[in-house]
PDB file of N, CA and C in Angstrom:
ATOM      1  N   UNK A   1      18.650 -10.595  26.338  1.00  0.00           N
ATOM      2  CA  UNK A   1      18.506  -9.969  25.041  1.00  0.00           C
ATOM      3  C   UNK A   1      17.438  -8.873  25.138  1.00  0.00           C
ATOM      4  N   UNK A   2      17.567  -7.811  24.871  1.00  0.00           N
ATOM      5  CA  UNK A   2      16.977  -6.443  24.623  1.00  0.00           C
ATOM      6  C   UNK A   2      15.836  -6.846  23.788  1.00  0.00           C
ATOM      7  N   UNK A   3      14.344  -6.589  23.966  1.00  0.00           N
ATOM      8  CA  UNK A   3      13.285  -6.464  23.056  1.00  0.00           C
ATOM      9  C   UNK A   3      13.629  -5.307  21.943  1.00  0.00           C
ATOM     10  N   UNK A   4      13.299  -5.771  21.059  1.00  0.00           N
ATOM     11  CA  UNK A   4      13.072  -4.579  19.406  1.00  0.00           C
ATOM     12  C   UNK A   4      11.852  -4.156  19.625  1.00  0.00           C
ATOM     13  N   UNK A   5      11.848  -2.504  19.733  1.00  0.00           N
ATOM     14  CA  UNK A   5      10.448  -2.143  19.462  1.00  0.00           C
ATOM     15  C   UNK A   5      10.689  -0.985  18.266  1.00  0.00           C
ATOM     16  N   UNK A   6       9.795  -1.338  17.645  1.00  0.00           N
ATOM     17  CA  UNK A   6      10.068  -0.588  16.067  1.00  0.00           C
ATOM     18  C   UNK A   6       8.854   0.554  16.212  1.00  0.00           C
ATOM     19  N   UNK A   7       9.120   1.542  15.425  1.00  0.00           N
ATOM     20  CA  UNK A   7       7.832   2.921  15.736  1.00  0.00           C
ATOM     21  C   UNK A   7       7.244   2.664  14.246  1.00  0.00           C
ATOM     22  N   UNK A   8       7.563   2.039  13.437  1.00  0.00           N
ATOM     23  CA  UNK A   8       7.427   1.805  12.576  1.00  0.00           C
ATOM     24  C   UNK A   8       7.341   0.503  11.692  1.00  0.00           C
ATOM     25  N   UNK A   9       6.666   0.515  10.609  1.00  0.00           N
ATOM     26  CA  UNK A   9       6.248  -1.177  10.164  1.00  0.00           C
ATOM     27  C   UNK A   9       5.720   0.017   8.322  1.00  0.00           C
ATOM     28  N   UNK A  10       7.048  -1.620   7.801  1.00  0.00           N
ATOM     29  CA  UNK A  10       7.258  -1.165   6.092  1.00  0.00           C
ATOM     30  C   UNK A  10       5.881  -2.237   5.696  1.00  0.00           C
ATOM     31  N   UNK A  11       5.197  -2.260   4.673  1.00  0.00           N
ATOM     32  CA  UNK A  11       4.404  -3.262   4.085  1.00  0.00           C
ATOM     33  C   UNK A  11       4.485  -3.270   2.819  1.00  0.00           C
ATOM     34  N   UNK A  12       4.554  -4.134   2.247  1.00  0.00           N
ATOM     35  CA  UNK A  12       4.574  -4.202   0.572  1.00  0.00           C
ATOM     36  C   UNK A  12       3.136  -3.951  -0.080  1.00  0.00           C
ATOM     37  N   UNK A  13       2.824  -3.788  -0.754  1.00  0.00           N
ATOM     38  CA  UNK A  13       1.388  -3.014  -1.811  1.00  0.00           C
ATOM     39  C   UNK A  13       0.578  -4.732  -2.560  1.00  0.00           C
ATOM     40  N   UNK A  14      -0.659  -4.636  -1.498  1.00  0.00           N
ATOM     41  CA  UNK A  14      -1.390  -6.501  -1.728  1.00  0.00           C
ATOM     42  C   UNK A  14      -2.609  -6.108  -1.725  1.00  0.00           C
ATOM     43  N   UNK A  15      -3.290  -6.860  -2.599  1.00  0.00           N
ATOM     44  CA  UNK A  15      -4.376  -7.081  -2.946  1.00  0.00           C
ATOM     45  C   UNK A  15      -5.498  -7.099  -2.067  1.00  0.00           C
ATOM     46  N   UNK A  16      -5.351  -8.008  -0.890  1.00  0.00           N
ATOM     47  CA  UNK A  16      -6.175  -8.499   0.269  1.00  0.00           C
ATOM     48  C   UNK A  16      -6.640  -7.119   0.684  1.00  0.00           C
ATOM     49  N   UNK A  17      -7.815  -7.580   1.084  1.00  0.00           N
ATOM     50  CA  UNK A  17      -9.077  -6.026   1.930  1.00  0.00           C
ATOM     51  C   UNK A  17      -8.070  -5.767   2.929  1.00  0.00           C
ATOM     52  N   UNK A  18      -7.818  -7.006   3.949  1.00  0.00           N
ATOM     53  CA  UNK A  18      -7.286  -6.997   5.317  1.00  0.00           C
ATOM     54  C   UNK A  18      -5.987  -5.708   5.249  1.00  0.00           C
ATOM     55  N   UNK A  19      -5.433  -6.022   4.252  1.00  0.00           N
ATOM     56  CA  UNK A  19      -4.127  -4.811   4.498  1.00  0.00           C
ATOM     57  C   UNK A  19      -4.158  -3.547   5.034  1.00  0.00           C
ATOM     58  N   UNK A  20      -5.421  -3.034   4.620  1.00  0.00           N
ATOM     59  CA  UNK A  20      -5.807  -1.395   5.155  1.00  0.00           C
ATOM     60  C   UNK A  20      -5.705  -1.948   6.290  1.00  0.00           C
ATOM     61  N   UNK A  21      -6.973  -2.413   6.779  1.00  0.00           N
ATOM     62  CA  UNK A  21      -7.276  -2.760   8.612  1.00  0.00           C
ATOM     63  C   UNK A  21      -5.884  -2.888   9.048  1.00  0.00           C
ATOM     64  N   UNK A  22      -5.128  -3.694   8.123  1.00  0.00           N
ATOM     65  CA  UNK A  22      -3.342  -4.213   9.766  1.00  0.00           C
ATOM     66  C   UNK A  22      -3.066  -2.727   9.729  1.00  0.00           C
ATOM     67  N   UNK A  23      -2.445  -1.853   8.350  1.00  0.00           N
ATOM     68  CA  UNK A  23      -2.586  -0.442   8.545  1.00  0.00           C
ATOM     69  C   UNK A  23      -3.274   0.335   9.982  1.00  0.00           C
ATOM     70  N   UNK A  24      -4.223   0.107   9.620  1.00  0.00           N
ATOM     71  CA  UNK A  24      -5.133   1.237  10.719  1.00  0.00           C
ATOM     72  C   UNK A  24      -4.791   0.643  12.265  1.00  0.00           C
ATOM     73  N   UNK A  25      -4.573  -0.576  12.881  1.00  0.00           N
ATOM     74  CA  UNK A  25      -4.401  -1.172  13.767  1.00  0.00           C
ATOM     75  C   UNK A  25      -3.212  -1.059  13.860  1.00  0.00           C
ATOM     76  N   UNK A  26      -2.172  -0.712  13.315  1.00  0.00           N
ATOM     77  CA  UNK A  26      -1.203  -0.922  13.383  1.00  0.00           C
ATOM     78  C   UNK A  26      -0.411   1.030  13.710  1.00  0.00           C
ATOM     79  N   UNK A  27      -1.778   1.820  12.800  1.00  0.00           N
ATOM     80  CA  UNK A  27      -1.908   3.476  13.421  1.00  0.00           C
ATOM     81  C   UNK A  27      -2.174   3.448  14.639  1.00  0.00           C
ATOM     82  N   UNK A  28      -2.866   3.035  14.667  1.00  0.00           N
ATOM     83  CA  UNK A  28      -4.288   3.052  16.427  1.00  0.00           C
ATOM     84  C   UNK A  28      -2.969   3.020  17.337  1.00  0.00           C
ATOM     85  N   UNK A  29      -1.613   1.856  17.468  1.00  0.00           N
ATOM     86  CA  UNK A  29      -0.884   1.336  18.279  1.00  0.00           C
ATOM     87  C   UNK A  29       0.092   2.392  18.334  1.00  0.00           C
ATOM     88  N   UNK A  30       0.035   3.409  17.460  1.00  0.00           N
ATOM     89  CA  UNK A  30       1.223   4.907  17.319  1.00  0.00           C
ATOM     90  C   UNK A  30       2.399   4.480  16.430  1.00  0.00           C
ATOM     91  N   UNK A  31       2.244   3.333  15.533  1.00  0.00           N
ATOM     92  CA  UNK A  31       3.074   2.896  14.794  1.00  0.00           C
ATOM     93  C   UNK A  31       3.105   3.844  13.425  1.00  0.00           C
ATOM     94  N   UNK A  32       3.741   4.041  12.704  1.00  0.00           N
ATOM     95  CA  UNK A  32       4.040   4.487  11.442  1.00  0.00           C
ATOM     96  C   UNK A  32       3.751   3.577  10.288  1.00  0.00           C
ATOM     97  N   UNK A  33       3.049   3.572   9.455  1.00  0.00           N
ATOM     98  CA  UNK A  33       3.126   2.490   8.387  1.00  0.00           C
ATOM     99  C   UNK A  33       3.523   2.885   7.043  1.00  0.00           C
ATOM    100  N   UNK A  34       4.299   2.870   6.390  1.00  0.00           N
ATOM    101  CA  UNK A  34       4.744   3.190   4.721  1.00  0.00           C
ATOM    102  C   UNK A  34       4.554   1.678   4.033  1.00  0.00           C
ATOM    103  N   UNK A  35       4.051   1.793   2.691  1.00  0.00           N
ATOM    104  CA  UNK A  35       3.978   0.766   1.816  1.00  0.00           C
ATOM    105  C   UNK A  35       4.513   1.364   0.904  1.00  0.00           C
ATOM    106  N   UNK A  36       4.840   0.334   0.390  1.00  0.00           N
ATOM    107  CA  UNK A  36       6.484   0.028  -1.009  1.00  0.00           C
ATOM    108  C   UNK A  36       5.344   0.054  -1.734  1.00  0.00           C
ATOM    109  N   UNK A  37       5.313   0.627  -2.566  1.00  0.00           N
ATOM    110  CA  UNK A  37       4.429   0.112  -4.158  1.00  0.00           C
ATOM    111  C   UNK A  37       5.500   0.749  -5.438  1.00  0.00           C
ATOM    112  N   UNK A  38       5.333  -0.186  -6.401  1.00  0.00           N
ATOM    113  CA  UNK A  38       6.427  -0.247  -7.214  1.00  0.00           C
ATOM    114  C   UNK A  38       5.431  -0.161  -8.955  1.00  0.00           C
ATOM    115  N   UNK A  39       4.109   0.107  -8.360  1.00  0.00           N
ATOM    116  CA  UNK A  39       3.114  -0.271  -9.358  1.00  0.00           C
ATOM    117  C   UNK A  39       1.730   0.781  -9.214  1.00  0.00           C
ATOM    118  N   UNK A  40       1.086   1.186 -10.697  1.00  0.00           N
ATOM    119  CA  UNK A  40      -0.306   2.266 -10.192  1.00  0.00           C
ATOM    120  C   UNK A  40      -1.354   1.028 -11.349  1.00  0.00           C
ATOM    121  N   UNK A  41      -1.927   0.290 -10.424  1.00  0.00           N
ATOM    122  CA  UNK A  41      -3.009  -0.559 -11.227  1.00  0.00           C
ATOM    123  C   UNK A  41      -3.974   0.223 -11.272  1.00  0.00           C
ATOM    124  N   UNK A  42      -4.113   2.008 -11.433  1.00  0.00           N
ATOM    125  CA  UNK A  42      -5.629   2.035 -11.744  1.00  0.00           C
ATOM    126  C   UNK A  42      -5.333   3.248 -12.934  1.00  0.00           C
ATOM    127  N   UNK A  43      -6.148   3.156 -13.507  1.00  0.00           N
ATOM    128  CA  UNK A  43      -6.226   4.110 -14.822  1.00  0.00           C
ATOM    129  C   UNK A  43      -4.888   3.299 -16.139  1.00  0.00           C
ATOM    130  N   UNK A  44      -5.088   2.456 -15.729  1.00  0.00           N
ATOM    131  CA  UNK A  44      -4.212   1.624 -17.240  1.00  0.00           C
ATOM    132  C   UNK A  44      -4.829   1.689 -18.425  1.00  0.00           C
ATOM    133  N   UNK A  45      -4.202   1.751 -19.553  1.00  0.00           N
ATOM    134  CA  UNK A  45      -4.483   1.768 -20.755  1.00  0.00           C
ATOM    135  C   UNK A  45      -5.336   0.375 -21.140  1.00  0.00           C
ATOM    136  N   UNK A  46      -6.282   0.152 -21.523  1.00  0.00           N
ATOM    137  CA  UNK A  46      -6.921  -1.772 -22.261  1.00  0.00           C
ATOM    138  C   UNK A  46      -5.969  -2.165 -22.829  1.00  0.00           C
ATOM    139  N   UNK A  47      -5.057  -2.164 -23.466  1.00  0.00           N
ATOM    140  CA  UNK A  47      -3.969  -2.777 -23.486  1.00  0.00           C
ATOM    141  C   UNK A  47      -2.309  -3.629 -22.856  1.00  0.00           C
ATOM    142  N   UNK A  48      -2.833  -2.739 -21.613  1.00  0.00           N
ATOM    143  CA  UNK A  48      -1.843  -3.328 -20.364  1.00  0.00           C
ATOM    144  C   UNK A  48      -2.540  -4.126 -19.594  1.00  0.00           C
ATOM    145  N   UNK A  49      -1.843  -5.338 -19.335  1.00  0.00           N
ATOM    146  CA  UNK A  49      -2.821  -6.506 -18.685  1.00  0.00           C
ATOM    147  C   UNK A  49      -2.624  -6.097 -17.634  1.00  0.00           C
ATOM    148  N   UNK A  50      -2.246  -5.429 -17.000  1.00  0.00           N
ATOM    149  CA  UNK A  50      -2.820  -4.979 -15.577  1.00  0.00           C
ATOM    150  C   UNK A  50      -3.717  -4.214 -15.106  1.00  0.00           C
ATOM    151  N   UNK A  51      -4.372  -3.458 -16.595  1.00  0.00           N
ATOM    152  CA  UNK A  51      -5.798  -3.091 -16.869  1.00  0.00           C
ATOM    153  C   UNK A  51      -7.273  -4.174 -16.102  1.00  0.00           C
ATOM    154  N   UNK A  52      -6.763  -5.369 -15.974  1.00  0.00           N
ATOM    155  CA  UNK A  52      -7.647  -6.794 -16.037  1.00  0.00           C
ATOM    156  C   UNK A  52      -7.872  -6.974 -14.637  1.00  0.00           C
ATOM    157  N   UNK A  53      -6.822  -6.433 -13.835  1.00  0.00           N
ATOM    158  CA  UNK A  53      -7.265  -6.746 -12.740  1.00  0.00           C
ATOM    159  C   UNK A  53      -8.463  -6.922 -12.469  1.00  0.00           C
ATOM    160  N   UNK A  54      -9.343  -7.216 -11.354  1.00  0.00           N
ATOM    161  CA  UNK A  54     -10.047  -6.943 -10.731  1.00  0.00           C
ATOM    162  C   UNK A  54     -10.368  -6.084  -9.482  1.00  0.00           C
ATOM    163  N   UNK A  55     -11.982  -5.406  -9.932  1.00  0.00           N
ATOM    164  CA  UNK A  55     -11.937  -4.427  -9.354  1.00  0.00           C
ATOM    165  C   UNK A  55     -11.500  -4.063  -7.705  1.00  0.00           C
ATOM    166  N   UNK A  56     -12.171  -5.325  -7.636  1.00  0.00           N
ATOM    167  CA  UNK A  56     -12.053  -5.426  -5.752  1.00  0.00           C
ATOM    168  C   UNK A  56     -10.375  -4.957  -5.587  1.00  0.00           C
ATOM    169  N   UNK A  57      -9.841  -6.134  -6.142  1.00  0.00           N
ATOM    170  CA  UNK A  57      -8.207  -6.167  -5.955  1.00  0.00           C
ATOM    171  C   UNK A  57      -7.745  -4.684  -5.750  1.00  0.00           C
ATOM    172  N   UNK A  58      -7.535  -4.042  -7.226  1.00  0.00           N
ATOM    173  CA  UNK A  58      -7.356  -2.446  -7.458  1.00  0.00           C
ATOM    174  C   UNK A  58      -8.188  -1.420  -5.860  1.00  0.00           C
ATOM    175  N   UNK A  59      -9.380  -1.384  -5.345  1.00  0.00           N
ATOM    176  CA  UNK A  59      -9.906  -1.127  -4.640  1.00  0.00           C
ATOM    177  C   UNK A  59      -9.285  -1.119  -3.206  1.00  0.00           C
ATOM    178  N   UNK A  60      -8.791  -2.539  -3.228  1.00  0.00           N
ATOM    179  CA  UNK A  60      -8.543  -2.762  -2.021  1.00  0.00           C
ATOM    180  C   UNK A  60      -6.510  -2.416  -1.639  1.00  0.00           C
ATOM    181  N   UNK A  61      -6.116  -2.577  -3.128  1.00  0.00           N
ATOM    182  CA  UNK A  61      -4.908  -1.535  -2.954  1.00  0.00           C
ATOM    183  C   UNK A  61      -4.608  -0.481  -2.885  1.00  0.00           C
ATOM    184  N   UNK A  62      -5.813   0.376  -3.066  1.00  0.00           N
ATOM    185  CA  UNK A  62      -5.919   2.366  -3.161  1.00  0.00           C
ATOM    186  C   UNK A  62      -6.225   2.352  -1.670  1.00  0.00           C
ATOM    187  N   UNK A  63      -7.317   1.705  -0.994  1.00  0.00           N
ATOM    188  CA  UNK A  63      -7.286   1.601   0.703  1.00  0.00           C
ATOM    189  C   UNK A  63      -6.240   1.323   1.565  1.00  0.00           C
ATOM    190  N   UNK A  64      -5.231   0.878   1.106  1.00  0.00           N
ATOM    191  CA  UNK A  64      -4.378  -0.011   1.526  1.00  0.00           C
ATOM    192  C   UNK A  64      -3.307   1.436   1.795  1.00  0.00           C
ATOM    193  N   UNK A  65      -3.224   2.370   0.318  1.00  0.00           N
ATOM    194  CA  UNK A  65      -2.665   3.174   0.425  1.00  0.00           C
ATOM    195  C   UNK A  65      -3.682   4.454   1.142  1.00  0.00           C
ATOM    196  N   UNK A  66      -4.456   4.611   1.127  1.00  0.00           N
ATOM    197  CA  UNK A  66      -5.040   5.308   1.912  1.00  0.00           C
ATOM    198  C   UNK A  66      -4.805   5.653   3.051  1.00  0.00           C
ATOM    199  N   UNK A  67      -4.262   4.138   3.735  1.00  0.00           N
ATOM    200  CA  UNK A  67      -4.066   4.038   4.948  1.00  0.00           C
ATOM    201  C   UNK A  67      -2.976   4.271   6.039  1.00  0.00           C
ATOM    202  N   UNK A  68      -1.726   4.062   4.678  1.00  0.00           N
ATOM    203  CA  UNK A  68      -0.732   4.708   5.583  1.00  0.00           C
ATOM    204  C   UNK A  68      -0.408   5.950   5.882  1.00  0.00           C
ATOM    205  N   UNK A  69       0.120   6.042   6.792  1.00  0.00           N
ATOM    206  CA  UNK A  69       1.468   7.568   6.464  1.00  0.00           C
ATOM    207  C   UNK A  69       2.035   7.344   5.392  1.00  0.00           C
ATOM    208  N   UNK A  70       2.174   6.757   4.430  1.00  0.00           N
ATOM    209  CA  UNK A  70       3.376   7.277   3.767  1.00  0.00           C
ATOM    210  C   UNK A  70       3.376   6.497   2.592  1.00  0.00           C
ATOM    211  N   UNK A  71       4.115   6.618   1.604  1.00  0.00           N
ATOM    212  CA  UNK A  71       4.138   5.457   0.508  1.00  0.00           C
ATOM    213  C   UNK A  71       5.830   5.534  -0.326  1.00  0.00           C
ATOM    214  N   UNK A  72       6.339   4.728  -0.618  1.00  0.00           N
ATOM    215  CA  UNK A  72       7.827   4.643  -1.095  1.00  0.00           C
ATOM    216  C   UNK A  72       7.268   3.436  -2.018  1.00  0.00           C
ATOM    217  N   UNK A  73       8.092   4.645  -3.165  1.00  0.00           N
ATOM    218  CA  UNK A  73       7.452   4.048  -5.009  1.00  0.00           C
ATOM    219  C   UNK A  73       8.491   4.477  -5.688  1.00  0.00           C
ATOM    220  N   UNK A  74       8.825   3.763  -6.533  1.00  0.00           N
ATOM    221  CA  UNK A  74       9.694   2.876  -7.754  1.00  0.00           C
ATOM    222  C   UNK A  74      10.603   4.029  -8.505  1.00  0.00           C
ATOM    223  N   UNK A  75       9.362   4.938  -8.740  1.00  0.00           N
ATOM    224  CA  UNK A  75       9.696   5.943  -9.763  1.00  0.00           C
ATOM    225  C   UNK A  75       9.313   6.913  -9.445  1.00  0.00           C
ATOM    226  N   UNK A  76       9.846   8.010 -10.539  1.00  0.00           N
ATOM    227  CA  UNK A  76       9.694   9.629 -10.055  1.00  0.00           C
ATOM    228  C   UNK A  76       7.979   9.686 -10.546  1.00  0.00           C
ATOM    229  N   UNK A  77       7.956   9.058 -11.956  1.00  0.00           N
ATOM    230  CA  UNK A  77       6.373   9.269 -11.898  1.00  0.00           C
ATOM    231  C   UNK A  77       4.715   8.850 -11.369  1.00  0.00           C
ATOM    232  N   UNK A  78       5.543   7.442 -10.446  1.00  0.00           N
ATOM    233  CA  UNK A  78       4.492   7.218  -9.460  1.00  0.00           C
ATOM    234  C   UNK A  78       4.770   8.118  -8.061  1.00  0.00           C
ATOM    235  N   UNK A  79       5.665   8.596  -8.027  1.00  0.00           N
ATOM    236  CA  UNK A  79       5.647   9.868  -7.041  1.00  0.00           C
ATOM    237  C   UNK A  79       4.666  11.237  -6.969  1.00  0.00           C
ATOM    238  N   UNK A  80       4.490  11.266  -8.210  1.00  0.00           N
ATOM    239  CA  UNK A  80       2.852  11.981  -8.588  1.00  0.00           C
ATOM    240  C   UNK A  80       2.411  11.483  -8.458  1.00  0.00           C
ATOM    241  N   UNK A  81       1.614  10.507  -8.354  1.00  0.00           N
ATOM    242  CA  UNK A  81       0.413  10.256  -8.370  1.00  0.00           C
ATOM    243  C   UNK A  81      -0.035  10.205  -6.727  1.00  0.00           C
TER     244      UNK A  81
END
């Protein structure tokens, strides 16, 4: 059986610090990384409970996106951002 070697690695949009780092380790190796985010937890209205998050959380998902190449999102208007 033939090994899979992928140039690339999809990740979904998480809370955890660690996500940037697999990101960057996962650059370092010449891999490609895009994260799915389907969601913009920062600048919410006080009325959207996803306003509540916590900060770390929110923080550590803007790094997360920081980190890849690339990002694939939901909508045309998280495509701005």
């Amino acid at each position: 059986m033939a090994a899979l070697r992928a140039d690339g690695q999809e990740l979904p949009q998480r809370i955890e610090p660690w996500t940037a780092q697999l990101s960057v380790k996962l650059r370092n190796q010449g891999k490609r990384v895009l994260v799915d985010s389907d969601d913009a937890w920062w600048g919410l209205p006080d009325w959207n409970p996803g306003s509540r998050k916590p900060k770390a959380h929110v923080e550590a998902m803007k790094a997360q996106l920081r980190a890849a190449d690339g990002v694939s999102v939901a909508t045309p208007a998280l495509a701005e951002l």
